[in-house]
Protein backbone atom coordinates (compact mmCIF):
# COMPACT_ATOMS: atom_id res chain seq x y z
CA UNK A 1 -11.26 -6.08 28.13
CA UNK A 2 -7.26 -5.43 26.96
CA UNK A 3 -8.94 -5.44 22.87
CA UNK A 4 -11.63 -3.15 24.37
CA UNK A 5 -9.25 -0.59 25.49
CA UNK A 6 -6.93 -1.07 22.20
CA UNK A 7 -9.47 0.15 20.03
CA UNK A 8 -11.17 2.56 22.44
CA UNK A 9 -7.39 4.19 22.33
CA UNK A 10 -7.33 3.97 18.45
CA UNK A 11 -10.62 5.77 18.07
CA UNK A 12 -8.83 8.39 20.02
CA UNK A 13 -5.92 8.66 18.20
CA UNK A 14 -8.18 9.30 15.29
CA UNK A 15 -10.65 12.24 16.99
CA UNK A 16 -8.04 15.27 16.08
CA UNK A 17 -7.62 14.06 12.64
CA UNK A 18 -11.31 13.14 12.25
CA UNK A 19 -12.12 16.38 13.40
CA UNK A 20 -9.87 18.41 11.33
CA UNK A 21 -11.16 17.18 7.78
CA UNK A 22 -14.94 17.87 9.34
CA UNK A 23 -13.84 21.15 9.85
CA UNK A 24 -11.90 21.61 6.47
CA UNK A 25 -14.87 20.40 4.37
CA UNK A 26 -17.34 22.67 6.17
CA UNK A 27 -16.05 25.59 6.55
CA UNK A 28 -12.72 25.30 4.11
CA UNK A 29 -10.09 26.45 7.59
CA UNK A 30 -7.14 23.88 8.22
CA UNK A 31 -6.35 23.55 11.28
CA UNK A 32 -3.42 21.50 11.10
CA UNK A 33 -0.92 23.77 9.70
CA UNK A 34 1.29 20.68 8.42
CA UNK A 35 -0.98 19.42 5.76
CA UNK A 36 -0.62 20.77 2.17
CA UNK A 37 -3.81 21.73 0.10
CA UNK A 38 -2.38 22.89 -2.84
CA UNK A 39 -1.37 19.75 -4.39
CA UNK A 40 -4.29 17.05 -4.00
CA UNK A 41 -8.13 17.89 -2.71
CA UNK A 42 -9.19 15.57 0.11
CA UNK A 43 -11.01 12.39 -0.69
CA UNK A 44 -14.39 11.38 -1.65
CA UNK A 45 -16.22 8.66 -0.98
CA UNK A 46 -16.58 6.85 -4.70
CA UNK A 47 -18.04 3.41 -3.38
CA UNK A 48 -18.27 1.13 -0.67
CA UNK A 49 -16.70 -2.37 -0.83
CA UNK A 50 -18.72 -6.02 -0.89
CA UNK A 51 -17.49 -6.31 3.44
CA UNK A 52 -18.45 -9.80 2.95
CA UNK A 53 -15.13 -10.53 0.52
CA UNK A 54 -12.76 -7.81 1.41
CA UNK A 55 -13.48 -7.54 5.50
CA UNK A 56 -9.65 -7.34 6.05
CA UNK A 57 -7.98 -5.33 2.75
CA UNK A 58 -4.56 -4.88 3.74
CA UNK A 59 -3.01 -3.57 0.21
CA UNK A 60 -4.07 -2.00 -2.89
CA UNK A 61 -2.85 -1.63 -6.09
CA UNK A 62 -3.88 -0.75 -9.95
CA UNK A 63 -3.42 -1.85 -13.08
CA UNK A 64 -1.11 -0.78 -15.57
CA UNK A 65 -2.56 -2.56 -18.39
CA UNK A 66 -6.11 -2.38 -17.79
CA UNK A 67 -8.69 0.14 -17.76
CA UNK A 68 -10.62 0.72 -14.44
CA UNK A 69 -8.88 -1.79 -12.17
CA UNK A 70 -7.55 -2.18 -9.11
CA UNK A 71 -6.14 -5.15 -7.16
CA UNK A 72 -6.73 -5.78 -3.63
CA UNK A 73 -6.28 -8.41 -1.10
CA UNK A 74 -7.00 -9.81 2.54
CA UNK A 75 -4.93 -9.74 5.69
CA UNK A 76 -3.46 -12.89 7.71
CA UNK A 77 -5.29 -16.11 7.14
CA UNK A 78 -7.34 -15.04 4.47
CA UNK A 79 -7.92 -16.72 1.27
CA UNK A 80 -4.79 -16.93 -1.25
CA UNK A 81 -6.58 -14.38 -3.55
CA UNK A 82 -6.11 -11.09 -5.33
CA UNK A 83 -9.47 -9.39 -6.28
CA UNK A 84 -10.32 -7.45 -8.49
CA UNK A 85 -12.61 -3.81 -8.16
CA UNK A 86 -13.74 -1.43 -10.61
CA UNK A 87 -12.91 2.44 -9.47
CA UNK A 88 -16.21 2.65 -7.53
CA UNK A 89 -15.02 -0.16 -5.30
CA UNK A 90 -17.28 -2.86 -6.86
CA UNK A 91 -16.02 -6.71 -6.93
CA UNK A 92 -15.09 -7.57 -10.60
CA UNK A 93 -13.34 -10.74 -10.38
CA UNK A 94 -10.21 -12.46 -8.78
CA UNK A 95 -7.09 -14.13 -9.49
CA UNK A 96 -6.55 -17.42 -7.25
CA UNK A 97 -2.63 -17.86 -6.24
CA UNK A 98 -2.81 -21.57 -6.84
CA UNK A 99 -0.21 -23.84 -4.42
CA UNK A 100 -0.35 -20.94 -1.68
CA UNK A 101 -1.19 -19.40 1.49
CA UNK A 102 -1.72 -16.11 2.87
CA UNK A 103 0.57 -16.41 6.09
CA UNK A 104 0.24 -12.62 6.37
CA UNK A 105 0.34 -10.74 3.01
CA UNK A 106 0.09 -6.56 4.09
CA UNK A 107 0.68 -4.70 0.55
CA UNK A 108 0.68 -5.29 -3.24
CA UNK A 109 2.31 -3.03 -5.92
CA UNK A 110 2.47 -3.33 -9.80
CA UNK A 111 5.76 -3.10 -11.58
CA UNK A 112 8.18 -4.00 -14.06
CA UNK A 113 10.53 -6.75 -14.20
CA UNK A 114 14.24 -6.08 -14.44
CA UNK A 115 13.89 -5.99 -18.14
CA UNK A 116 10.87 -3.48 -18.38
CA UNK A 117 9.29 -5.20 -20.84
CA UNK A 118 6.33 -6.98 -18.87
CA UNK A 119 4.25 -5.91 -16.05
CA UNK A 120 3.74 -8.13 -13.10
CA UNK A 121 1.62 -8.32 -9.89
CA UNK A 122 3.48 -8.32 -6.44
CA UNK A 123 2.01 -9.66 -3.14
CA UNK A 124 3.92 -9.04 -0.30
CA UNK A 125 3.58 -11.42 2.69
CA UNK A 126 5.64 -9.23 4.59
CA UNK A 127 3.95 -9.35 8.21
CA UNK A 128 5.56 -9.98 11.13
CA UNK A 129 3.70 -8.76 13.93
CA UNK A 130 6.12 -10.75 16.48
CA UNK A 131 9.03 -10.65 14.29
CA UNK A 132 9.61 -14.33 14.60
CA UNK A 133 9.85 -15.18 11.36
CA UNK A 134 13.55 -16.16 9.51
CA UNK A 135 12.33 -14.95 5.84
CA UNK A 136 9.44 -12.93 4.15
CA UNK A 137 8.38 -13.25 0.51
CA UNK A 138 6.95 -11.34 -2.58
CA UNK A 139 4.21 -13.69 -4.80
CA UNK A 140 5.19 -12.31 -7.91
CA UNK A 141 2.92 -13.10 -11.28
CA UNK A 142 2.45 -11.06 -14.48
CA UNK A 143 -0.37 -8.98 -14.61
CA UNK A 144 -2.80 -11.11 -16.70
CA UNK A 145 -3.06 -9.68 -20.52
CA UNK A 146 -6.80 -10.64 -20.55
CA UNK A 147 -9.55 -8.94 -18.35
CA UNK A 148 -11.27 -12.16 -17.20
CA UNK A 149 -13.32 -12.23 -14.43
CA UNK A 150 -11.76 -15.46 -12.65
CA UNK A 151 -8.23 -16.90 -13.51
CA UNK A 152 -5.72 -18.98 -11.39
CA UNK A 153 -1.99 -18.29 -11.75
CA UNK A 154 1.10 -19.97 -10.35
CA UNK A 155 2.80 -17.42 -8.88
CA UNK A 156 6.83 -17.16 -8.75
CA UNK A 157 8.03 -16.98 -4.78
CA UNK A 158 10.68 -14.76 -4.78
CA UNK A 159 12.39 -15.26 -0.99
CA UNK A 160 13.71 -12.37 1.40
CA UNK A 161 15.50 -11.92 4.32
CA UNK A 162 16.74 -8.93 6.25
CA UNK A 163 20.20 -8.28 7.48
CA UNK A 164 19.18 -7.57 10.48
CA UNK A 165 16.84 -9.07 11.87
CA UNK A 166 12.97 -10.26 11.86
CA UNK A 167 10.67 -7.31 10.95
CA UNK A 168 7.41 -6.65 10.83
CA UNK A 169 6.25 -4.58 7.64
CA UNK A 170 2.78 -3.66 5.56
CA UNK A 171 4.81 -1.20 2.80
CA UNK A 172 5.20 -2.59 -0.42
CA UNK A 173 6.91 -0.66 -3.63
CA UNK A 174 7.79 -1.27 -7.27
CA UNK A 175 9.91 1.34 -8.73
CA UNK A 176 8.23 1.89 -12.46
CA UNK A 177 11.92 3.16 -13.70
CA UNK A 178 14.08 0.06 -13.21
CA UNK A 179 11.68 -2.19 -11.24
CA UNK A 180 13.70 -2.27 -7.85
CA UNK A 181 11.25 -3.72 -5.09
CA UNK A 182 11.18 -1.37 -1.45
CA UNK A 183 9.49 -2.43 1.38
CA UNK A 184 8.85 -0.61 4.65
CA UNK A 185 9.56 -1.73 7.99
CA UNK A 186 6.23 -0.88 10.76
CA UNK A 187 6.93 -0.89 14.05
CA UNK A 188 10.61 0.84 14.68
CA UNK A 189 9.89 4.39 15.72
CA UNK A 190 11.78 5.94 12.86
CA UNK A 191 10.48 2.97 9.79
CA UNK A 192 13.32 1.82 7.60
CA UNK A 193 13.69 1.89 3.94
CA UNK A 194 14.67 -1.38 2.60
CA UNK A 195 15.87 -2.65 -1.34
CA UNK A 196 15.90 -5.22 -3.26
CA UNK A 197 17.13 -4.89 -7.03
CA UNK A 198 15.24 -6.14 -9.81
CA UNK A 199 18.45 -7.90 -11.18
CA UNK A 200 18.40 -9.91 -7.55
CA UNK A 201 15.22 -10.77 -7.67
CA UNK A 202 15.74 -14.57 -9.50
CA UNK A 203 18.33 -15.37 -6.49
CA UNK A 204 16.98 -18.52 -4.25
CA UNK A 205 17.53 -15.80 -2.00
CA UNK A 206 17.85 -12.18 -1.57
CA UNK A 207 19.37 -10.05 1.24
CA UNK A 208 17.18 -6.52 1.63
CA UNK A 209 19.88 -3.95 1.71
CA UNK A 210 18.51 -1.27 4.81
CA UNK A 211 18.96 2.19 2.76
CA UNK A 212 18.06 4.93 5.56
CA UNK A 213 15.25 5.85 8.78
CA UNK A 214 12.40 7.84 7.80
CA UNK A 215 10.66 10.25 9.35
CA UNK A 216 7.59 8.37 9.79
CA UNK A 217 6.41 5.60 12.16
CA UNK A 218 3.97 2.90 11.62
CA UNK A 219 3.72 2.55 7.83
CA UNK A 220 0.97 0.70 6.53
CA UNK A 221 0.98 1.47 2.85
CA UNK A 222 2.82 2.91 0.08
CA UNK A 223 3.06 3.15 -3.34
CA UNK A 224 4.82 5.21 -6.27
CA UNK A 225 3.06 6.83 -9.32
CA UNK A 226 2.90 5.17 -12.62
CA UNK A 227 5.66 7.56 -14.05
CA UNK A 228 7.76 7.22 -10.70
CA UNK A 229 7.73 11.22 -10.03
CA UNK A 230 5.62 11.09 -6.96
CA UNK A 231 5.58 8.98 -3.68
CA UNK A 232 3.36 8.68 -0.94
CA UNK A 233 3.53 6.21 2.25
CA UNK A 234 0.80 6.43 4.72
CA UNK A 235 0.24 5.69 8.77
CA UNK A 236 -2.82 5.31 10.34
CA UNK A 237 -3.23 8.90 10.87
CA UNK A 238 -1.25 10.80 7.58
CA UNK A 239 -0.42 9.87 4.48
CA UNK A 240 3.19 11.25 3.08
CA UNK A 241 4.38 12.77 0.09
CA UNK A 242 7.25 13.56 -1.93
CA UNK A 243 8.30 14.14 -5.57
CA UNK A 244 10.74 12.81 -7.05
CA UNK A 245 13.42 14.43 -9.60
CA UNK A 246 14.34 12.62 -13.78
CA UNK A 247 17.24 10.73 -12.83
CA UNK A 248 16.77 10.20 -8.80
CA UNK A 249 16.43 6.77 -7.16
CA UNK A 250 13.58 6.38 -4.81
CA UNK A 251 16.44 6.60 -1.44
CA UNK A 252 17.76 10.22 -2.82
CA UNK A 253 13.66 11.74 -3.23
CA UNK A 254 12.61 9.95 0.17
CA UNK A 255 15.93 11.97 1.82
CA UNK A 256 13.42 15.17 1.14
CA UNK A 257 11.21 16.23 3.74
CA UNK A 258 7.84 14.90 3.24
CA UNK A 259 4.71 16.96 3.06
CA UNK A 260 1.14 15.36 4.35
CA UNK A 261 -1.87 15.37 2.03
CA UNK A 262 -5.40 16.16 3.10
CA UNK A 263 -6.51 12.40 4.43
CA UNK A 264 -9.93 11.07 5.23
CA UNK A 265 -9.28 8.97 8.33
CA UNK A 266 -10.43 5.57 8.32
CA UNK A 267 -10.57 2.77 11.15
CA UNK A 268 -7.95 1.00 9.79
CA UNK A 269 -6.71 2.21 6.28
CA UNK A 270 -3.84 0.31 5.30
CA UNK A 271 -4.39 0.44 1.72
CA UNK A 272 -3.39 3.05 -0.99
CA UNK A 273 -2.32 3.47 -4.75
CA UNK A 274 -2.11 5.56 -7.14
CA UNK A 275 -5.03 5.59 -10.52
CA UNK A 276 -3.34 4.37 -13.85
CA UNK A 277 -3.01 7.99 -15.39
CA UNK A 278 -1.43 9.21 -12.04
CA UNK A 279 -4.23 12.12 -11.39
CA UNK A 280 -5.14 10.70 -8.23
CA UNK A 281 -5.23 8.05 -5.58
CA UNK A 282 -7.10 5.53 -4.29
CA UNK A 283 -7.40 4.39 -0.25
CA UNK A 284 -9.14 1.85 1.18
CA UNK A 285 -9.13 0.64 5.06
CA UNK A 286 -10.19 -3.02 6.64
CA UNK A 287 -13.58 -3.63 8.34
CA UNK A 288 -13.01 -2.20 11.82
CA UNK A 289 -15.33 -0.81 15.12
CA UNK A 290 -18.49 -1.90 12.34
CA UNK A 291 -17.84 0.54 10.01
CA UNK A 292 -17.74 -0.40 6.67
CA UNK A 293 -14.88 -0.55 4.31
CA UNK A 294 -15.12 2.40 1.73
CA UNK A 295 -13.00 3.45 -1.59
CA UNK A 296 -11.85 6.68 -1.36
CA UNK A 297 -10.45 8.77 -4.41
CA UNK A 298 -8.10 11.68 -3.70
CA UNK A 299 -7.64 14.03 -7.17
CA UNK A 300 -4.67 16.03 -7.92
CA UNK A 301 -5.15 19.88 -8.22
């Protein structure tokens, strides 16, 4: 009965958002006078996902070496794999973490190392719904040079721990300028911004530094465009944006005032990234209430 109510109180929480993008895409009036329409249009439906693989996608991310794909993953207790779609949402192929296990990975980015040189895949098992647990940790392996459609890697495990505390966390970024890692605490009512350096990242293990509170609560995704100049972190009910200035770190744009984006709600979308050439951005939500998991592409203006 308790899981009845839950999600009879979540479909709730989505009716006034639901209702505004019906309204918007009929009859072009928004009537939520905080969302932006100038920047990005809202999103389109580009493909469903196979709901049979991907029932519980919990982090998104695309290539930056590859044409046309994006890298995707399951929630707690799913299998220790990254899969691959195409941009229509289509199952490509997958990339089997040998030698682990998805305790609870949330988010996956795609960054540079320290040096720049090399790009490399990030999965964060960064859940913590209890906050129980002494450490997190990023799977980190680099992004395969060939397009196969099945490979195995043995991914680095790069240990992390936060000063202060257990927390539980589904926001996962690579900064493309210097390839600092940032991961977003959940469940505090003003979410945290947390860091750790590139140069760090070979430590047995590394503290997060806690940067500053943001003006958001229940982050579930994140990511930041290819040329690092735009940023957008997403709830279950907005998705966030800022831009970001040459020569700014990630804590001086996210000190901004965000604005929200047009956003197609979904049952439980905890999944978003930005396309390879940065015109747009891709969502994607978990299997929830028996509606299907769908793509959704969101184009810049």
């Amino acid at each position: 009965m308790f899981q009845v109510i839950v999600k009879l109180t979540f479909l709730a929480s989505l009716m006034p958002y639901l209702l505004s993008e019906k309204i918007y895409n009929k009859y072009q009036v928004r009537i939520n006078p905080q969302v932006v329409d100038t920047l990005y249009y809202s999103g389109k439906e580009v493909g469903g996902v196979d709901r049979k693989l991907l029932k519980e996608a919990s982090g998104l991310a695309v290539s930056r070496i590859h044409e046309n794909v994006l890298y995707t993953h399951n929630d707690s207790g799913g299998k220790p794999t990254v899969y691959k779609l195409d941009s229509t949402g289509n199952v490509t192929g997958k990339i089997t973490l040998d030698n682990t296990f998805n305790r609870d990975w949330e988010d996956i980015a795609v960054g540079p190392d320290a040096g720049g040189m090399k790009s490399y895949v990030y999965v964060g098992e960064i859940g913590d719904n209890d906050g129980e647990y002494p450490s997190i940790s990023l799977l980190k392996f680099e992004e395969p040079a060939m397009d196969s459609t099945d490979l195995h890697v043995q991914p680095e495990k790069i240990k992390l721990k936060y000063p202060d505390g257990a927390r539980d966390a589904e926001t996962l970024m690579v900064d493309p300028w210097n390839g600092d890692v940032y991961i977003v605490s959940k469940r505090d009512s003003s979410n945290v911004l947390y860091r750790a350096p590139a140069d760090k990242l070979d430590e047995e293990e590394v503290e997060l530094e806690p940067l500053q509170n943001l003006p958001i609560t229940m982050s579930v995704a994140g990511d930041i465009s290819p040329d690092g100049k735009e940023i957008i972190i997403k709830n279950y009910w907005v998705i966030y944006y800022w831009t970001r200035k040459e020569g700014e770190s990630i804590a001086e744009a996210l000190s901004r005032k965000p604005v929200q984006l047009p956003y197609v709600p979904e049952p439980q979308g905890e999944a978003i990234a930005f396309s390879k050439n940065g015109h747009s951005f891709f969502s994607l939500s978990e299997e929830r209430f028996r509606i299907k998991p769908v793509l959704y592409q969101y184009y810049k203006k």
